[in-house]
N, C-alpha and C. Protein backbone atom coordinates (compact mmCIF):
# COMPACT_ATOMS: atom_id res chain seq x y z
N UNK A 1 -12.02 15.18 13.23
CA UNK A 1 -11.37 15.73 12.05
C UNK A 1 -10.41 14.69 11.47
N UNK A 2 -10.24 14.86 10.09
CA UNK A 2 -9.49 13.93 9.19
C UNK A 2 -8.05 14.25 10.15
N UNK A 3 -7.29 13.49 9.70
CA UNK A 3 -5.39 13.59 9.94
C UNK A 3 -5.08 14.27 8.88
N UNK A 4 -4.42 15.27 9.24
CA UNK A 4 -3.72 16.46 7.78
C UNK A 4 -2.55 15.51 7.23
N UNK A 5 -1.74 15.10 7.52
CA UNK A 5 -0.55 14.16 7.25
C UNK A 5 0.52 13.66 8.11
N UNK A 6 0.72 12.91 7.51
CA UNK A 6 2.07 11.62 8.23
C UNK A 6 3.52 11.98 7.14
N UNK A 7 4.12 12.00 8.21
CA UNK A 7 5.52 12.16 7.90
C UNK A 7 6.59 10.92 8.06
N UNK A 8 7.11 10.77 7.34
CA UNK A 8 8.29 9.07 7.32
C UNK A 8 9.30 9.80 7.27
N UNK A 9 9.89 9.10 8.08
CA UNK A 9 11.66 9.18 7.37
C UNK A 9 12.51 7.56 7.13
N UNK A 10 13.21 7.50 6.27
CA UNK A 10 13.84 6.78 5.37
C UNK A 10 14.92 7.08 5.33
N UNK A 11 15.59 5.92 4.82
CA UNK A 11 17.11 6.17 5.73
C UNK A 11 17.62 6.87 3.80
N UNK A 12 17.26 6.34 2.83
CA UNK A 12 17.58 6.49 1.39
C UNK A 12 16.18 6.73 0.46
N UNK A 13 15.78 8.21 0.80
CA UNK A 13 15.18 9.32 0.00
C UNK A 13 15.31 8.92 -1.73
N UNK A 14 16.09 9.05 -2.13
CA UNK A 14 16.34 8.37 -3.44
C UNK A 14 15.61 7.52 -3.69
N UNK A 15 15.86 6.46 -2.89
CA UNK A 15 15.34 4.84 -3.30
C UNK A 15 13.73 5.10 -2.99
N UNK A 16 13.59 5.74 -1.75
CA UNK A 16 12.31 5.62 -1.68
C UNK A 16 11.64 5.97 -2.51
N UNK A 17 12.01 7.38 -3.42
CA UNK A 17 11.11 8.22 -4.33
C UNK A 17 10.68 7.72 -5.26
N UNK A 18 12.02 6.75 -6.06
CA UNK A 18 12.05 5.85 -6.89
C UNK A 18 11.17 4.60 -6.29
N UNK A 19 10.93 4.05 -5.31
CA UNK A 19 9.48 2.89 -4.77
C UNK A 19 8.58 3.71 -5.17
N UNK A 20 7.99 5.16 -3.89
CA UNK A 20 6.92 5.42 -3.67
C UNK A 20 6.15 6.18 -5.37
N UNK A 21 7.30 6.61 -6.24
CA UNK A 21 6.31 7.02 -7.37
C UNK A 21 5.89 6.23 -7.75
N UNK A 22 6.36 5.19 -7.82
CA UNK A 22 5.54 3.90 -8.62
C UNK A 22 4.20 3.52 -8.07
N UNK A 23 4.16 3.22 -6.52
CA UNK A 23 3.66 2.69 -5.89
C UNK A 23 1.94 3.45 -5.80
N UNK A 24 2.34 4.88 -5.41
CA UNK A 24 1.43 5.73 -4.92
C UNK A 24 0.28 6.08 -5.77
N UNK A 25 0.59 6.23 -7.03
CA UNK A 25 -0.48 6.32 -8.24
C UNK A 25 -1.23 5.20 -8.06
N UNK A 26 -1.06 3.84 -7.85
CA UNK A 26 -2.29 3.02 -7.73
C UNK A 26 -2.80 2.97 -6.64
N UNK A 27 -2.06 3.81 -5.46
CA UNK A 27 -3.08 3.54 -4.32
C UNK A 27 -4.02 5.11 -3.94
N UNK A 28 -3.89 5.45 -5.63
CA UNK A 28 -5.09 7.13 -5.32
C UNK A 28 -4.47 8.15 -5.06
N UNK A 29 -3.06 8.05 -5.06
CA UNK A 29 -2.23 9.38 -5.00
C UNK A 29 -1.23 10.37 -5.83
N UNK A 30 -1.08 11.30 -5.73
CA UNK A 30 -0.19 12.27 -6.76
C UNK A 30 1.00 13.10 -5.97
N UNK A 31 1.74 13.16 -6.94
CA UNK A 31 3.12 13.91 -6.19
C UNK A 31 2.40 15.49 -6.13
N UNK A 32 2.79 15.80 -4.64
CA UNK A 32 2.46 17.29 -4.26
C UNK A 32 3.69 17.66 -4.38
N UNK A 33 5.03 17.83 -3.92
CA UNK A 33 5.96 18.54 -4.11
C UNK A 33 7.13 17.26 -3.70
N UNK A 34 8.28 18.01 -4.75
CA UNK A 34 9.64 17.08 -4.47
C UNK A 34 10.59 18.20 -4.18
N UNK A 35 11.61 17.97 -2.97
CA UNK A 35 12.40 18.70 -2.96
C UNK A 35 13.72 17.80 -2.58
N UNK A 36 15.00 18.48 -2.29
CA UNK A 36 16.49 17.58 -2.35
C UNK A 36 16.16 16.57 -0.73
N UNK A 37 15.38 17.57 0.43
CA UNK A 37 15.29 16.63 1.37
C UNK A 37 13.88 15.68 1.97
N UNK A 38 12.92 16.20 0.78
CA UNK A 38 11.71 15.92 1.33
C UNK A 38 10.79 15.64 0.22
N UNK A 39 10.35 14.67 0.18
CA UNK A 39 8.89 14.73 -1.09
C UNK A 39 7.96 14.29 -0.72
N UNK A 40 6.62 14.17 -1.51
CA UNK A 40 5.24 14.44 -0.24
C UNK A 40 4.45 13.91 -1.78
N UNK A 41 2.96 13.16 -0.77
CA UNK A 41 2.10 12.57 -2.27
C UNK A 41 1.08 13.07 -1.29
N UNK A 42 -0.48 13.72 -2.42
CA UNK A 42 -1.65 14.07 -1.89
C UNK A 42 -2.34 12.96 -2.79
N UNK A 43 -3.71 12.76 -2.34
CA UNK A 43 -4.58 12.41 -2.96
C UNK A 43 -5.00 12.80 -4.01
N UNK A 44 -5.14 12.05 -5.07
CA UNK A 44 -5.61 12.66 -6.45
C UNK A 44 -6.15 13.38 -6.94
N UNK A 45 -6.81 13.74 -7.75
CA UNK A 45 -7.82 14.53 -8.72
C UNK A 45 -8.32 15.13 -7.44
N UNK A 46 -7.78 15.82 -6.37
CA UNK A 46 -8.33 16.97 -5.26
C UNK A 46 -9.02 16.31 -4.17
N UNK A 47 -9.11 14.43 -4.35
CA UNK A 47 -9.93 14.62 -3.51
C UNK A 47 -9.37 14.65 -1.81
N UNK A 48 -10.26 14.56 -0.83
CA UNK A 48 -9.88 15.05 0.71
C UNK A 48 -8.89 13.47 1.19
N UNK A 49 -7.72 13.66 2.23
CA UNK A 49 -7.52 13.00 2.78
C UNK A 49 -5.95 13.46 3.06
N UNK A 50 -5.11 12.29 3.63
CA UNK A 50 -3.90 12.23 4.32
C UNK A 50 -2.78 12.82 3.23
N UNK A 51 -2.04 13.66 3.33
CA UNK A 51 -1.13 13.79 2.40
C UNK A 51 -0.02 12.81 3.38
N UNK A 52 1.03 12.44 2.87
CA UNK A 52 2.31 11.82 2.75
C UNK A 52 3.45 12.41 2.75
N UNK A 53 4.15 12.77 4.03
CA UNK A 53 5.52 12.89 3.30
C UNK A 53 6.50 12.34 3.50
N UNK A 54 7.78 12.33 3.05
CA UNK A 54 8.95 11.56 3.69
C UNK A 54 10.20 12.35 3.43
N UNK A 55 10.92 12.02 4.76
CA UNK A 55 11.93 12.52 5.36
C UNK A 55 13.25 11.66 5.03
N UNK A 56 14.24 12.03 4.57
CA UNK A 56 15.96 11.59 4.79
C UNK A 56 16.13 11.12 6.71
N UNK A 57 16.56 10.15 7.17
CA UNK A 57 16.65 9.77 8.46
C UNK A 57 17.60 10.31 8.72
N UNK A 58 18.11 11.39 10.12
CA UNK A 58 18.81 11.81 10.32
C UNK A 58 19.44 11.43 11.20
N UNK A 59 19.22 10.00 11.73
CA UNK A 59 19.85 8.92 12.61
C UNK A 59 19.45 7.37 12.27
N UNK A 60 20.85 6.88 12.26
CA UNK A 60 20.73 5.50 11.19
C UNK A 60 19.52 4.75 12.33
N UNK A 61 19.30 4.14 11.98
CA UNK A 61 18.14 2.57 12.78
C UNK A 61 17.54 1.93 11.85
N UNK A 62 16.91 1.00 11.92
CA UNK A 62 16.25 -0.34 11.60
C UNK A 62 14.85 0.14 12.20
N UNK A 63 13.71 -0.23 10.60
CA UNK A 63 12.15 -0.18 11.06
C UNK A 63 11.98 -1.37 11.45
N UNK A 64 11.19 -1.45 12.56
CA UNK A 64 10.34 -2.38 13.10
C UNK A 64 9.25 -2.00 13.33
N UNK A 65 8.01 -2.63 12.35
CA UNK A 65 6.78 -2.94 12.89
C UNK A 65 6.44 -2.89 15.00
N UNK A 66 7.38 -3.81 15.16
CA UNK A 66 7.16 -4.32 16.88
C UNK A 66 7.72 -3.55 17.64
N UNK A 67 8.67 -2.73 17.29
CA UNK A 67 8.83 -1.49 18.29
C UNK A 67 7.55 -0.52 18.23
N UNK A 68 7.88 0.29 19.35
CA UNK A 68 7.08 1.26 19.62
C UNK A 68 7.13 2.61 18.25
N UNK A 69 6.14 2.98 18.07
CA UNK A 69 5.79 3.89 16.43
C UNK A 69 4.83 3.37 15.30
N UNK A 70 5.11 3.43 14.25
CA UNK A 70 4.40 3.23 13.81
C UNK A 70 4.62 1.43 13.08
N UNK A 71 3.28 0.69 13.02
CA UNK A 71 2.88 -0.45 12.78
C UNK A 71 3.12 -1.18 11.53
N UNK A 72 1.76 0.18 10.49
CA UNK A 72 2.09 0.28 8.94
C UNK A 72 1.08 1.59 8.51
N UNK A 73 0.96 1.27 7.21
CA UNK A 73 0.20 1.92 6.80
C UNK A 73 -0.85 1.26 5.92
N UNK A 74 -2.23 1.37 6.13
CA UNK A 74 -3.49 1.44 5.31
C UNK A 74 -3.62 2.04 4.08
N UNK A 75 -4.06 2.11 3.07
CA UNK A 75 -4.55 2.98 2.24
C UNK A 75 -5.56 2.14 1.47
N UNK A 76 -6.80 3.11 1.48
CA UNK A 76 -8.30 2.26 1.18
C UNK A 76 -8.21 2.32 -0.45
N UNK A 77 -8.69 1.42 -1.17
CA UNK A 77 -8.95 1.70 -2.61
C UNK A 77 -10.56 1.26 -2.63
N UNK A 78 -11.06 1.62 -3.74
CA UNK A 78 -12.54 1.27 -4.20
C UNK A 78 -12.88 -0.09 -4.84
N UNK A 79 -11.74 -0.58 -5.06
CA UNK A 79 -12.15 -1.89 -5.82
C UNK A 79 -11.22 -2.95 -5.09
N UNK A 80 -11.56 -4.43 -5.42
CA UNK A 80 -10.89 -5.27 -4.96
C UNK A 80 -9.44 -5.18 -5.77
N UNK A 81 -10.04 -5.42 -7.38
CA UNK A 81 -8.83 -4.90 -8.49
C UNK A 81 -7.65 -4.30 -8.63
N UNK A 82 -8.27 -3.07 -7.81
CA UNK A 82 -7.10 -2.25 -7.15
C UNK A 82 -6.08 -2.95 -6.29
N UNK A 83 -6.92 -3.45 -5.34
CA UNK A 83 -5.86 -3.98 -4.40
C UNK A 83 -5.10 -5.04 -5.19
N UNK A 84 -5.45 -5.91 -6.10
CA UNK A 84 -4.34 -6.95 -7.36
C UNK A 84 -3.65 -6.39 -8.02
N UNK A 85 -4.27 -4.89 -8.51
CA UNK A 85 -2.79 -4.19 -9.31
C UNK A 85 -2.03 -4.05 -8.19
N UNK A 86 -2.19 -3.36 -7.31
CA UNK A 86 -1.04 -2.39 -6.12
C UNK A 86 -0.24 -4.01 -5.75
N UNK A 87 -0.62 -4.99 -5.48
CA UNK A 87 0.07 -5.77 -4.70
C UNK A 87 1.36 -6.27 -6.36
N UNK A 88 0.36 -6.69 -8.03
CA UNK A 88 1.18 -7.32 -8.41
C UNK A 88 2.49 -6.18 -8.89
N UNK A 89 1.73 -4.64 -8.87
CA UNK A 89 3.16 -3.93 -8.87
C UNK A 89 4.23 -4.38 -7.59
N UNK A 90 3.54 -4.33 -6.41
CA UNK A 90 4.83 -4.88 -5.77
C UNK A 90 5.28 -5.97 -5.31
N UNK A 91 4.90 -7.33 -6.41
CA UNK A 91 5.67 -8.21 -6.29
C UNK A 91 6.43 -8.17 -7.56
N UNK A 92 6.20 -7.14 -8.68
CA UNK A 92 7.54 -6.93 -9.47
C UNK A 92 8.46 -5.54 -8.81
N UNK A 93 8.08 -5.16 -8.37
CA UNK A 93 8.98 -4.13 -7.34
C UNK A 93 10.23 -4.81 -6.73
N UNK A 94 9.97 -6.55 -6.45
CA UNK A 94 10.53 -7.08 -5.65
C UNK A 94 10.15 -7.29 -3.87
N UNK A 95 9.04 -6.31 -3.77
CA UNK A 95 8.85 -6.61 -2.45
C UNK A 95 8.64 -7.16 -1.69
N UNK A 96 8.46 -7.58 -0.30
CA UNK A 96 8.55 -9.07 0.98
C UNK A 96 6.89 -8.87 0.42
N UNK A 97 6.20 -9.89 -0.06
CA UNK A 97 5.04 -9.72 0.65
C UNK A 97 4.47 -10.38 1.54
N UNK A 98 3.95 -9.71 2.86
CA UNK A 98 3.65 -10.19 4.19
C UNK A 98 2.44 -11.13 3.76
N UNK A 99 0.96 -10.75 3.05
CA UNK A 99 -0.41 -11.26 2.88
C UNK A 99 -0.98 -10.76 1.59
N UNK A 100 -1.16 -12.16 0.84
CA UNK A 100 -1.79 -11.98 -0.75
C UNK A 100 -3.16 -11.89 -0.61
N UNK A 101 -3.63 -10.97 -1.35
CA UNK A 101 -4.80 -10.07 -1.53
C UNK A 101 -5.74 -11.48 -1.11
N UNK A 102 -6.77 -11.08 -0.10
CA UNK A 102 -7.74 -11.96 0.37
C UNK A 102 -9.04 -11.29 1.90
N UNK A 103 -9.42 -11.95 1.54
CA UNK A 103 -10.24 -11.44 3.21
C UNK A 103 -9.96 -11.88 3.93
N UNK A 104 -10.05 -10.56 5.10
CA UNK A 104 -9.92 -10.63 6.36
C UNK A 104 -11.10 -10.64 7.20
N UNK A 105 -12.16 -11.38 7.22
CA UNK A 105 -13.28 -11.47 7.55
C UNK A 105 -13.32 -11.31 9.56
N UNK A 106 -11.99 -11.14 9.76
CA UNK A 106 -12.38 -10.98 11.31
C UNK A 106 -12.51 -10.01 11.86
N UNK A 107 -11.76 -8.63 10.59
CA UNK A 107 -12.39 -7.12 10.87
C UNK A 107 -13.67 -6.78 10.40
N UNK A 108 -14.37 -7.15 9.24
CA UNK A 108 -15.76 -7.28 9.01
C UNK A 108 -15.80 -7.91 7.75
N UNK A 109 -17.31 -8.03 7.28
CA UNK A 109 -17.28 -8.89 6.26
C UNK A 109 -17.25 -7.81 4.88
N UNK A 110 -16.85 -8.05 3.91
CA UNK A 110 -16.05 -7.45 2.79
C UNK A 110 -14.63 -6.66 3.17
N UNK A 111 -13.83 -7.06 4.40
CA UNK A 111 -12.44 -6.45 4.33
C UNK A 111 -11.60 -7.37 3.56
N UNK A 112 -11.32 -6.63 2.49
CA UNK A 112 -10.39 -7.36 1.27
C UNK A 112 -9.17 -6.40 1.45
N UNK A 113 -7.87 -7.29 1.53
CA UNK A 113 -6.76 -6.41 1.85
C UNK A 113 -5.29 -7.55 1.25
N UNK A 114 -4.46 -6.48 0.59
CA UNK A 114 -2.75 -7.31 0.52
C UNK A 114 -1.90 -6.42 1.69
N UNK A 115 -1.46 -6.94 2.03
CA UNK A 115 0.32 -6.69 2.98
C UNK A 115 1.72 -6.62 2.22
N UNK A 116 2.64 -6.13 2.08
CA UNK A 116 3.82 -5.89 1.71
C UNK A 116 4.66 -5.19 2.13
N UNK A 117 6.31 -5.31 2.66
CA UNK A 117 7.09 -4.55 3.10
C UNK A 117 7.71 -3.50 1.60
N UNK A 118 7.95 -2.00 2.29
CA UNK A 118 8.72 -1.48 0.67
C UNK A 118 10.33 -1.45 1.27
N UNK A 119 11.02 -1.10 0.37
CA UNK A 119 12.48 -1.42 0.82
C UNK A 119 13.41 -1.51 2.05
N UNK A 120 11.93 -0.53 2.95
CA UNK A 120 12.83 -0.29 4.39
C UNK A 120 12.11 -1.15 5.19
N UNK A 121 11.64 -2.47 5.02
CA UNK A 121 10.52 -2.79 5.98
C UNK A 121 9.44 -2.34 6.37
N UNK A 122 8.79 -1.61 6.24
CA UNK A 122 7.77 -0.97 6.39
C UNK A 122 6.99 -1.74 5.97
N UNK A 123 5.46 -2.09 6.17
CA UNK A 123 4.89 -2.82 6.47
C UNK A 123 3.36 -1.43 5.57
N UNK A 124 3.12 -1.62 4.30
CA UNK A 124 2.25 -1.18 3.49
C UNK A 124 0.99 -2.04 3.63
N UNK A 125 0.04 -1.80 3.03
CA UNK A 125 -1.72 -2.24 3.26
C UNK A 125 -2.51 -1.52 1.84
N UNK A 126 -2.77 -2.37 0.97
CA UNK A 126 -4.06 -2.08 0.23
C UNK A 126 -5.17 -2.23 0.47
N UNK A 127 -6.52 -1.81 0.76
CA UNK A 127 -7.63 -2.31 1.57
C UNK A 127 -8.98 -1.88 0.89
N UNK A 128 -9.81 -2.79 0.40
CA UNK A 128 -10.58 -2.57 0.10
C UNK A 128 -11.85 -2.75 0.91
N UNK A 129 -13.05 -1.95 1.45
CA UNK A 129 -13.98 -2.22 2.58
C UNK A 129 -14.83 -2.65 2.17
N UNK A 130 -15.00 -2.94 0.78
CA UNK A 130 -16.41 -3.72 0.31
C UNK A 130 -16.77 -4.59 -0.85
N UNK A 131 -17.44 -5.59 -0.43
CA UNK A 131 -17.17 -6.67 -1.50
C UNK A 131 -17.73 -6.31 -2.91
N UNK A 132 -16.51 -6.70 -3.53
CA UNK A 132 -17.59 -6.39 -4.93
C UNK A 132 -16.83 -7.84 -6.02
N UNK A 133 -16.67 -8.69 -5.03
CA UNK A 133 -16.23 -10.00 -5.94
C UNK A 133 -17.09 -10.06 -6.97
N UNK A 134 -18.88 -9.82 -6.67
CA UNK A 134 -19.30 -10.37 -7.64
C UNK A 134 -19.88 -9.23 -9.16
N UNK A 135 -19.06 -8.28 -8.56
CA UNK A 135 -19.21 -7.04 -10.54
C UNK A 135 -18.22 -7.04 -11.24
């Protein structure tokens, strides 16, 4: 069975909402509900997959990738394209970016993918699974 959803917490809800609306529309997603402590993105136009939500941190810390939890996050798009908008929105976002949109040919051949941290370190993924350099 699919994963119903992943939950984040963030130390500044605000800031994030203000990243993730921007962000989330190009990677296939729509705001499901906003509330004062919690807001949440589903997949678009209905279709099936992970909803999103995120949490206010209710104990200060620092994300790390290399601790124990979570790594990053994936999110597949259909085109390579996609993955050049999502990344050049977030290099005007300002964001770290970890890896400019390219293949990763050692997970298989057509894995086209960018890397970028969003304000809290977190460690984001655009990924496209199939080549379509040449349409």
């Amino acid at each position: 069975m699919p994963l119903g959803h992943l939950g984040i917490n963030v130390p500044d809800l605000e800031a994030a909402k203000a990243y993730y609306d921007v962000v989330m529309p190009l990677l296939g997603y729509e705001t499901f509900f906003s509330a004062t402590e919690e807001f949440s993105y589903r997949p678009a136009d209905e279709k099936p997959g992970t909803y999103v939500f995120f949490y206010r941190s209710r104990q200060p810390g620092e994300y790390s990738r290399d601790q124990t939890g979570l790594q990053h996050l994936a999110f597949i798009l259909p085109t390579r394209a996609g993955v050049h908008a999502v990344h050049d929105r977030a290099v005007l976002l300002g964001s770290q970016i970890v890896e400019v949109p390219r293949e990763f040919p050692q997970y298989h051949p057509g894995y086209y993918a960018a890397f970028w941290r969003d304000p809290f370190g977190m460690v984001i993924e655009a990924v496209c699974h199939r080549d379509d350099s040449t349409s």
